[in-house]
C-alpha atoms as a PDB file:
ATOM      1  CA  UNK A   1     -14.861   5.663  12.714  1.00  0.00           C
ATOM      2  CA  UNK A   2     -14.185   4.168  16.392  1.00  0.00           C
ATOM      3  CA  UNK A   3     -11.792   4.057  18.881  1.00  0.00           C
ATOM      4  CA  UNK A   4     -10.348   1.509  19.834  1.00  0.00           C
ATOM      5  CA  UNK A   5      -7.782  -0.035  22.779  1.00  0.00           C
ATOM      6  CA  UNK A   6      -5.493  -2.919  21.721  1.00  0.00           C
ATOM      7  CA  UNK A   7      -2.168  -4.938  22.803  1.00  0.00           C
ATOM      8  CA  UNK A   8       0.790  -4.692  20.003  1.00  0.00           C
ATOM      9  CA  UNK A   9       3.536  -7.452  20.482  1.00  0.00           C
ATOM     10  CA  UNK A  10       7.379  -6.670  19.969  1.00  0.00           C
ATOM     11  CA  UNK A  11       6.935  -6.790  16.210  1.00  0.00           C
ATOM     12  CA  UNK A  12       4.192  -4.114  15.939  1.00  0.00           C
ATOM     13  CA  UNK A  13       1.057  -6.624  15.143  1.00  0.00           C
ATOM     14  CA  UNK A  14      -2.023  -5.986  16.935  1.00  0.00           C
ATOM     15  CA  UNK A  15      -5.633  -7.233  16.381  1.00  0.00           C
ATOM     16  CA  UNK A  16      -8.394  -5.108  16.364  1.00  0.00           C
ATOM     17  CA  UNK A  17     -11.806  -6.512  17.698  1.00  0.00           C
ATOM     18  CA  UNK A  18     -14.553  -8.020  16.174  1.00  0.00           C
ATOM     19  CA  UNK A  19     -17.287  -5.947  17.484  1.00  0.00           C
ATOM     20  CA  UNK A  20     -15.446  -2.867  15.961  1.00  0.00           C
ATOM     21  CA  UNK A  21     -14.593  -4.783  12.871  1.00  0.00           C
ATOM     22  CA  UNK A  22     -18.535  -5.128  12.544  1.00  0.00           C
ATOM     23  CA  UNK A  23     -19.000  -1.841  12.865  1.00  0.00           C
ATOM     24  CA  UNK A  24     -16.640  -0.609  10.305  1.00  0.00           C
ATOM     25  CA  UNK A  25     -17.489  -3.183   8.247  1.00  0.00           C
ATOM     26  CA  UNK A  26     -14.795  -5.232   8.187  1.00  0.00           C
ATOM     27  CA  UNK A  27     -15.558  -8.423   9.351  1.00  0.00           C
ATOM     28  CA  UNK A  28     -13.557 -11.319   7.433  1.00  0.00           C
ATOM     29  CA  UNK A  29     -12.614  -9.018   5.101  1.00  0.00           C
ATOM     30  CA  UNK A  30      -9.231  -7.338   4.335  1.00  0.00           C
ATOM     31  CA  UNK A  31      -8.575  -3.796   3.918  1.00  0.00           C
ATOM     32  CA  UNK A  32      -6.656  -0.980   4.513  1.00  0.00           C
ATOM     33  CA  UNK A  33      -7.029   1.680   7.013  1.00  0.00           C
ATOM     34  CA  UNK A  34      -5.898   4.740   8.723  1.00  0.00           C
ATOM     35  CA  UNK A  35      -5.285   4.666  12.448  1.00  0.00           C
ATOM     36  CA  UNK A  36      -5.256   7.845  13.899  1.00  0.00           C
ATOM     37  CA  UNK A  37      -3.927   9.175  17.367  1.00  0.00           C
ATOM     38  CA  UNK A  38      -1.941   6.667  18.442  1.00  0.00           C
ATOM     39  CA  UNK A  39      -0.919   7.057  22.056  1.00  0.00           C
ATOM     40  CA  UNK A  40       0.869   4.537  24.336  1.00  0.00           C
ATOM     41  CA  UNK A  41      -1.331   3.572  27.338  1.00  0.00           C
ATOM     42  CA  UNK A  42       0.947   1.024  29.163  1.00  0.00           C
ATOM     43  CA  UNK A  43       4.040  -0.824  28.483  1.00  0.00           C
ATOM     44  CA  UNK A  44       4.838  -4.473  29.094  1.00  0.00           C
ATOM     45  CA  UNK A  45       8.594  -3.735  30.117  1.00  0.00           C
ATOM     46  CA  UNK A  46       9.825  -2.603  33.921  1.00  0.00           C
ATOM     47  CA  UNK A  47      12.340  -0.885  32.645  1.00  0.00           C
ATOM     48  CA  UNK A  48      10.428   1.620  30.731  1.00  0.00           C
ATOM     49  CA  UNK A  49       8.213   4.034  33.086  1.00  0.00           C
ATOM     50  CA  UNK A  50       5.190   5.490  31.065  1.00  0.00           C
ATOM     51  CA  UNK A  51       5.721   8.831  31.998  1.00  0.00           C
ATOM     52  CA  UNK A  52       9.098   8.903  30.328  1.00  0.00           C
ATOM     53  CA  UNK A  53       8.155   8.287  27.078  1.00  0.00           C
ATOM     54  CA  UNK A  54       7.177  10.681  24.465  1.00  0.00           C
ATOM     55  CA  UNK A  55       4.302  12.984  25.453  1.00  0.00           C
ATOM     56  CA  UNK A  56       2.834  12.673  21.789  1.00  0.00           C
ATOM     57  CA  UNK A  57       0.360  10.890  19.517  1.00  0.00           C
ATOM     58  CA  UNK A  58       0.874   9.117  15.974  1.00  0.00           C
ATOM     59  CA  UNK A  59      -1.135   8.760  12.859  1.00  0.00           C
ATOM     60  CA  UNK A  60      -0.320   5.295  10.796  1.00  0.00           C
ATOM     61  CA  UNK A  61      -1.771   3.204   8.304  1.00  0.00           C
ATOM     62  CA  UNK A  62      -1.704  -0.569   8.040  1.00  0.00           C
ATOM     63  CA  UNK A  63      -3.168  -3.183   6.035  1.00  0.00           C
ATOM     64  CA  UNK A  64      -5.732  -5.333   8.034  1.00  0.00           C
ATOM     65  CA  UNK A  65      -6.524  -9.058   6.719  1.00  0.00           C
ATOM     66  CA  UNK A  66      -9.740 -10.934   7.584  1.00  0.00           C
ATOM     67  CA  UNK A  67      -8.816 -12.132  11.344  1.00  0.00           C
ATOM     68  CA  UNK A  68      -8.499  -8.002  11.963  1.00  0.00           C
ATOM     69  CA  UNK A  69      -4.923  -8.045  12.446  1.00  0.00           C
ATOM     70  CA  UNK A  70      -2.969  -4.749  11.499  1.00  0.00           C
ATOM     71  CA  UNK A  71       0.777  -3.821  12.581  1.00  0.00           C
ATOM     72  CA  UNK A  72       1.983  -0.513  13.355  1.00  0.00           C
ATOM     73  CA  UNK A  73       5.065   0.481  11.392  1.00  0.00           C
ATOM     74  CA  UNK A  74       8.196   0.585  13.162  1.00  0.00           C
ATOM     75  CA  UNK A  75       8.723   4.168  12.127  1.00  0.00           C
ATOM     76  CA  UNK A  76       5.518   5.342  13.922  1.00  0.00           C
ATOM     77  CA  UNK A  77       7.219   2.810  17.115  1.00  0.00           C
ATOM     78  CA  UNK A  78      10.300   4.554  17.047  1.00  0.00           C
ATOM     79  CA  UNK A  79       8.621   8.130  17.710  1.00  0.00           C
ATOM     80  CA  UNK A  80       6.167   6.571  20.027  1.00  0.00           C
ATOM     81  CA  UNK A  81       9.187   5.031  22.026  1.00  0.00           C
ATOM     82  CA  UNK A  82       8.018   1.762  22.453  1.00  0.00           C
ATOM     83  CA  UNK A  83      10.495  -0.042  19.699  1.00  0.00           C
ATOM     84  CA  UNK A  84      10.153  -3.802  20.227  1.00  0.00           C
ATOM     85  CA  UNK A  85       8.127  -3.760  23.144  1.00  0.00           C
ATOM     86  CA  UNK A  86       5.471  -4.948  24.118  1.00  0.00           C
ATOM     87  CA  UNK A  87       2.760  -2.449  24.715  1.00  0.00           C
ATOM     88  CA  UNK A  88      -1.321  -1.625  24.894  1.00  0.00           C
ATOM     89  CA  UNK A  89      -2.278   0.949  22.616  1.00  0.00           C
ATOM     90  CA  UNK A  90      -5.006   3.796  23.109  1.00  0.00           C
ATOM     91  CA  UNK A  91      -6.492   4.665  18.966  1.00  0.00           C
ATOM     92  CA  UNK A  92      -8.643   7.698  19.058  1.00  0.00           C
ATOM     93  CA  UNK A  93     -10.166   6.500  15.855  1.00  0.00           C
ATOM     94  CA  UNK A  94      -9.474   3.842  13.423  1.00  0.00           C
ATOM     95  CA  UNK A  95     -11.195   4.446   9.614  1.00  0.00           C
ATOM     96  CA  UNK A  96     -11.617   2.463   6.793  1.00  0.00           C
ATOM     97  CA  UNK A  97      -9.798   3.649   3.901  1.00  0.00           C
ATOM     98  CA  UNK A  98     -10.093   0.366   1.391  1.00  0.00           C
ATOM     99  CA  UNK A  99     -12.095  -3.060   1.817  1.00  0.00           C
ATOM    100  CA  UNK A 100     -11.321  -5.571  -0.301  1.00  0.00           C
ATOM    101  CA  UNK A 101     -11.721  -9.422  -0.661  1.00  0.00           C
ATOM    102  CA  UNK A 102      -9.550 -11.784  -1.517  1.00  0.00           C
ATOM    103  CA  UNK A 103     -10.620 -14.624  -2.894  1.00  0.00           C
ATOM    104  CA  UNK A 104      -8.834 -18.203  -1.302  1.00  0.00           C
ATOM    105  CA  UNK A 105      -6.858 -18.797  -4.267  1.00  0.00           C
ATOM    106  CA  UNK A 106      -4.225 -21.342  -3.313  1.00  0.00           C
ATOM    107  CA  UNK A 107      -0.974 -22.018  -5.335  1.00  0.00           C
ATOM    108  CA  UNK A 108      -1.602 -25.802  -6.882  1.00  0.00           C
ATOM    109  CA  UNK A 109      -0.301 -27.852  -9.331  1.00  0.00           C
ATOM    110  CA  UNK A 110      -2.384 -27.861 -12.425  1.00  0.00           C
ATOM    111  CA  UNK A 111      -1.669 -28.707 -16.077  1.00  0.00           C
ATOM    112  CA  UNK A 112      -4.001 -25.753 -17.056  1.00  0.00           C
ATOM    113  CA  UNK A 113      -2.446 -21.989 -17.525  1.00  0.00           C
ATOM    114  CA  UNK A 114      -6.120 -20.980 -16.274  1.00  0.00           C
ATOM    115  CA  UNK A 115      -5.125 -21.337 -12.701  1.00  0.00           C
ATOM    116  CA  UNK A 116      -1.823 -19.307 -12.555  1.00  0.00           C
ATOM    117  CA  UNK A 117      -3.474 -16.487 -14.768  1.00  0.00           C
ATOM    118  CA  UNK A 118      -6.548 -16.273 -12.088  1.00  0.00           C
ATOM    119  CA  UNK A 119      -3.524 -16.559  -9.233  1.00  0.00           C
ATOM    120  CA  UNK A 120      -1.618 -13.732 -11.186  1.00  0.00           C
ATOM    121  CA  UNK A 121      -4.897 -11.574 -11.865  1.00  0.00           C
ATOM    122  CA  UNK A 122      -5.691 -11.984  -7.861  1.00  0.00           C
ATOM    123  CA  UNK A 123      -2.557 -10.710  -7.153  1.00  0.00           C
ATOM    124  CA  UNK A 124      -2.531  -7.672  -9.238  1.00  0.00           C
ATOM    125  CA  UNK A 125      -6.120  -6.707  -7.908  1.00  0.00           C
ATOM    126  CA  UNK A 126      -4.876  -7.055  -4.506  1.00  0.00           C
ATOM    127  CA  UNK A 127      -1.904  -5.319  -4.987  1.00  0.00           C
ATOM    128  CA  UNK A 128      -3.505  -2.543  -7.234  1.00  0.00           C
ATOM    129  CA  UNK A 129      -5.931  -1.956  -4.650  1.00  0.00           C
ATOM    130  CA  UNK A 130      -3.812  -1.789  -1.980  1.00  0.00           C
ATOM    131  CA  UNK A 131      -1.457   0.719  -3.637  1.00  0.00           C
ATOM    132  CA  UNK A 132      -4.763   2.742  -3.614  1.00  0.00           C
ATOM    133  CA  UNK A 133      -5.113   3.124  -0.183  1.00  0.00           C
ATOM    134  CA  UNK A 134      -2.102   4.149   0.469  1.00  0.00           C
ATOM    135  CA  UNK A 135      -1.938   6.724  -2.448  1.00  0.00           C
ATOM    136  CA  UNK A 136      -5.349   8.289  -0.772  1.00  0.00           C
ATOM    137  CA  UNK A 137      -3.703   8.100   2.688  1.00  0.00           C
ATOM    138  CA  UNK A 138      -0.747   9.542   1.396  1.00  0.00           C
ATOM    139  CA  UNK A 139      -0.317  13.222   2.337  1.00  0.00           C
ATOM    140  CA  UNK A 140       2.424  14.492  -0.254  1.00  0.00           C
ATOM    141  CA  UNK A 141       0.067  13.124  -3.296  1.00  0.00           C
ATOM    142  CA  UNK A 142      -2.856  14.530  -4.857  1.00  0.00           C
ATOM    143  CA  UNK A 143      -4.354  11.667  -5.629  1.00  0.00           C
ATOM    144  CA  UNK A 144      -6.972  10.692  -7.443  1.00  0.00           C
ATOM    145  CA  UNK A 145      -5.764  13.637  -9.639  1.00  0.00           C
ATOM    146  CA  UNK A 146      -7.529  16.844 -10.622  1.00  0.00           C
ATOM    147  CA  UNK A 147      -8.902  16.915 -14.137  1.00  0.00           C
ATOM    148  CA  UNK A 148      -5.911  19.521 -15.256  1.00  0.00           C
ATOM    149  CA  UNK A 149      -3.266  16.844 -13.977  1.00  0.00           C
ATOM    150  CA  UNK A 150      -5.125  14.381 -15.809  1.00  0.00           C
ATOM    151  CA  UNK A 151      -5.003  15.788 -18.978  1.00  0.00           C
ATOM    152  CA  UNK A 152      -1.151  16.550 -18.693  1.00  0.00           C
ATOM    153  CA  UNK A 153      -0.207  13.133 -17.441  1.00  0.00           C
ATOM    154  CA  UNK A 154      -2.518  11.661 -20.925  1.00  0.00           C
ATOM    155  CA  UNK A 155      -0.996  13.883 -23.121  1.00  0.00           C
ATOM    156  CA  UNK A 156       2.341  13.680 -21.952  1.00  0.00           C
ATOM    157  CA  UNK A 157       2.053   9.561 -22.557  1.00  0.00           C
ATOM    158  CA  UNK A 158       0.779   9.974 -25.469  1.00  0.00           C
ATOM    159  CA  UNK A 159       3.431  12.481 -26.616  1.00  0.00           C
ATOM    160  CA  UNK A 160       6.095   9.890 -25.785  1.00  0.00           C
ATOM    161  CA  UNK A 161       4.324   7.312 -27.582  1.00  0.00           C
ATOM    162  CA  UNK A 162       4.119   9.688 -31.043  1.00  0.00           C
ATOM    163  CA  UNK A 163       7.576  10.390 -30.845  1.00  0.00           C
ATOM    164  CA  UNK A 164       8.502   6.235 -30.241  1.00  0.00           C
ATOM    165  CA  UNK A 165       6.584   5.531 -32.962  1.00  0.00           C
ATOM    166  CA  UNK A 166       8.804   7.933 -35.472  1.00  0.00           C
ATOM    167  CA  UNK A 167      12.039   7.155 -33.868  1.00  0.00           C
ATOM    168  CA  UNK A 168      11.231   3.172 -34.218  1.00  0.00           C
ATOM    169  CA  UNK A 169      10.278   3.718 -37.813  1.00  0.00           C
ATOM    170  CA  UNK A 170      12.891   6.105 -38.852  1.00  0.00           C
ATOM    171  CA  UNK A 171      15.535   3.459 -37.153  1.00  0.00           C
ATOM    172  CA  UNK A 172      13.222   0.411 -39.377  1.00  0.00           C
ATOM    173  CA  UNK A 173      12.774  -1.252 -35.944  1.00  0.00           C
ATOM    174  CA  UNK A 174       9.294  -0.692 -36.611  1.00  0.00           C
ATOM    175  CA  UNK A 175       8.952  -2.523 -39.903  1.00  0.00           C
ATOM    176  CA  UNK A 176      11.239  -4.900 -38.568  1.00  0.00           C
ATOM    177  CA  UNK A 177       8.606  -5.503 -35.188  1.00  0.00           C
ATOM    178  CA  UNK A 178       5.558  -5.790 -38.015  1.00  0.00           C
ATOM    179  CA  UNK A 179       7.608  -8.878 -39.950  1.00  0.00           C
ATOM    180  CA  UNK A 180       8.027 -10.706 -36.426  1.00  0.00           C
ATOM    181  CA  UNK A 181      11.575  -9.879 -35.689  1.00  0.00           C
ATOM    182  CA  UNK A 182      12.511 -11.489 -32.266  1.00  0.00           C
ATOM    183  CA  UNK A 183      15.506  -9.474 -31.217  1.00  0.00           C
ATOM    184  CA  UNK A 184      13.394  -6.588 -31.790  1.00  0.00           C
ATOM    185  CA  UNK A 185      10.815  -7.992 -30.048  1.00  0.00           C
ATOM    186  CA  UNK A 186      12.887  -8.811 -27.196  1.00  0.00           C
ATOM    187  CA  UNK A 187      14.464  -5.333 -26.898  1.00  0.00           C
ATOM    188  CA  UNK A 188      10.907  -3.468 -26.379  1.00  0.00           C
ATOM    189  CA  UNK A 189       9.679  -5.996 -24.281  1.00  0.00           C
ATOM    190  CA  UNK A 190      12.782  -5.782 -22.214  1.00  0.00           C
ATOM    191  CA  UNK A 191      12.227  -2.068 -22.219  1.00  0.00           C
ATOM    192  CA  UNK A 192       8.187  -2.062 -21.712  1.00  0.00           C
ATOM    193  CA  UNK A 193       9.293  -4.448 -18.585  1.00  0.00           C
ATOM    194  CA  UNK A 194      11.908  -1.580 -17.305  1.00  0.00           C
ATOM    195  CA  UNK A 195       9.443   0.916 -17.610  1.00  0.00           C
ATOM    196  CA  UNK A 196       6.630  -0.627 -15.523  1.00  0.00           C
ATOM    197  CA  UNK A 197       9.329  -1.194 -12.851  1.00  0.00           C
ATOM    198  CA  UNK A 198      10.580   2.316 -13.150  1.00  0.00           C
ATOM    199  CA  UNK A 199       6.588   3.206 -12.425  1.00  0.00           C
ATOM    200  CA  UNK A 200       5.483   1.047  -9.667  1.00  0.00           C
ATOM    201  CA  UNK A 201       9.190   2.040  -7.772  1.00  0.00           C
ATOM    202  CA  UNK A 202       7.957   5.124  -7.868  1.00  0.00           C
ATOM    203  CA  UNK A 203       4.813   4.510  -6.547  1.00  0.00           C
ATOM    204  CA  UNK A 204       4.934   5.459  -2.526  1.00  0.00           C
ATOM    205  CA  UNK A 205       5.075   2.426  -0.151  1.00  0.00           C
ATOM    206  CA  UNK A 206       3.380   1.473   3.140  1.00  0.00           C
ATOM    207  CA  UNK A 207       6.796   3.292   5.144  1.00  0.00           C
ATOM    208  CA  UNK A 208       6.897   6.782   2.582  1.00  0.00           C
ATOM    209  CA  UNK A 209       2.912   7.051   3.290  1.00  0.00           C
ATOM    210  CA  UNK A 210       3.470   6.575   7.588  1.00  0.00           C
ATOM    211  CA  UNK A 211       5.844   8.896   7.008  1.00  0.00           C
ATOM    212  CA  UNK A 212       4.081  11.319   5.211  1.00  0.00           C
ATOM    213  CA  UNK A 213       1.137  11.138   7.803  1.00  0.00           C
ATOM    214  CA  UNK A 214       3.571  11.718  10.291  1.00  0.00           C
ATOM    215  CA  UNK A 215       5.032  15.279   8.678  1.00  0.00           C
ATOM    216  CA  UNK A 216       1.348  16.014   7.967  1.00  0.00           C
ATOM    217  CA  UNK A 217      -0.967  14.729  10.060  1.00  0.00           C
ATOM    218  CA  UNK A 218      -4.951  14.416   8.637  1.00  0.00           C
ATOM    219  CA  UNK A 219      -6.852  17.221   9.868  1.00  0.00           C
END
């Protein structure tokens, strides 16, 4: 927990320091966290006079990679007034809400399936842990889940699965899966595939969380 003063280009990125970045922790190391009241301190443009802007802080969060470089959604922008401008940037308090590393896997050439599969699993960690952050920034959610909603989101999967598993042997598609069968193979991977998609749209993004934290701010 710090505060912090920055400069934010037109596009929204902004670096936060080192010496903070040491103090949170976060030194060559990327993360996620939650920057709370934003206000607008100066801007670059003569045509925009400070005092004219919105009298009014933001709460945003933004992912921050190892060189401490966040960006500051162009929602929370908009309501600041300051869209595509140039601008420094007051932040009562920036905290940590996810530190992760990555490690430097590169995209080679390689005649073993090793490599892609540790790319592929370094993506998903990334990305898993990133959704993370923003589910526990996320002000709509409750998230992680009580033990009630727990036990109604298990049971409810495993409900569905009971009842697939009757359907696809009433229908012989089971029996049919068991002797190899590659149209019916295809048709529940094809489906598993639709259903994991279905999921992680679901899932709230980096915009739907700034949003939320800008209905709700953190208290």
């Amino acid at each position: 927990m710090t505060e912090e003063t920055l400069y934010m280009n037109e596009r929204g990125t902004a670096t936060i320091h080192t010496e903070v970045r040491e103090v949170l922790g976060l030194k060559d190391k990327n993360g996620i966290v939650n920057l709370r009241e934003i206000q607008v301190v100066k801007v670059e443009s003569e045509d925009i006079n400070i005092d004219d802007l919105p009298q009014t802080t933001c709460h945003a969060i933004s992912r921050i990679d190892k060189n401490g470089r966040i960006r500051i959604n162009e929602v929370v922008r908009e309501v600041l007034g300051i869209s595509d401008e140039k601008a420094l940037l007051r932040i009562g308090e920036v905290e940590v809400e996810l530190v992760y590393d990555d490690s430097e896997t590169g995209i080679r050439s390689s005649i073993f399936g090793l490599d892609l599969g540790v790319i592929y699993a370094s993506m998903m960690t990334s990305w898993s842990k990133t959704k993370d952050g923003l589910l526990r920034a996320n002000q709509d959610i409750e998230y992680p889940p009580s033990l009630a909603t727990t036990i109604k989101i298990v049971g409810s999967g495993l409900l569905i699965a009971v009842v697939a598993v009757v359907l696809l042997s009433q229908n012989g598609a089971l029996e049919a899966l068991g002797n190899g069968n590659r149209i019916e193979w295809i048709g529940l991977i094809n489906a598993l595939t639709l259903g994991a998609f279905i999921f992680i749209h679901s899932l709230p993004n980096e915009e739907e969380t700034v949003q939320s934290l800008l209905k709700n701010p953190p208290q």
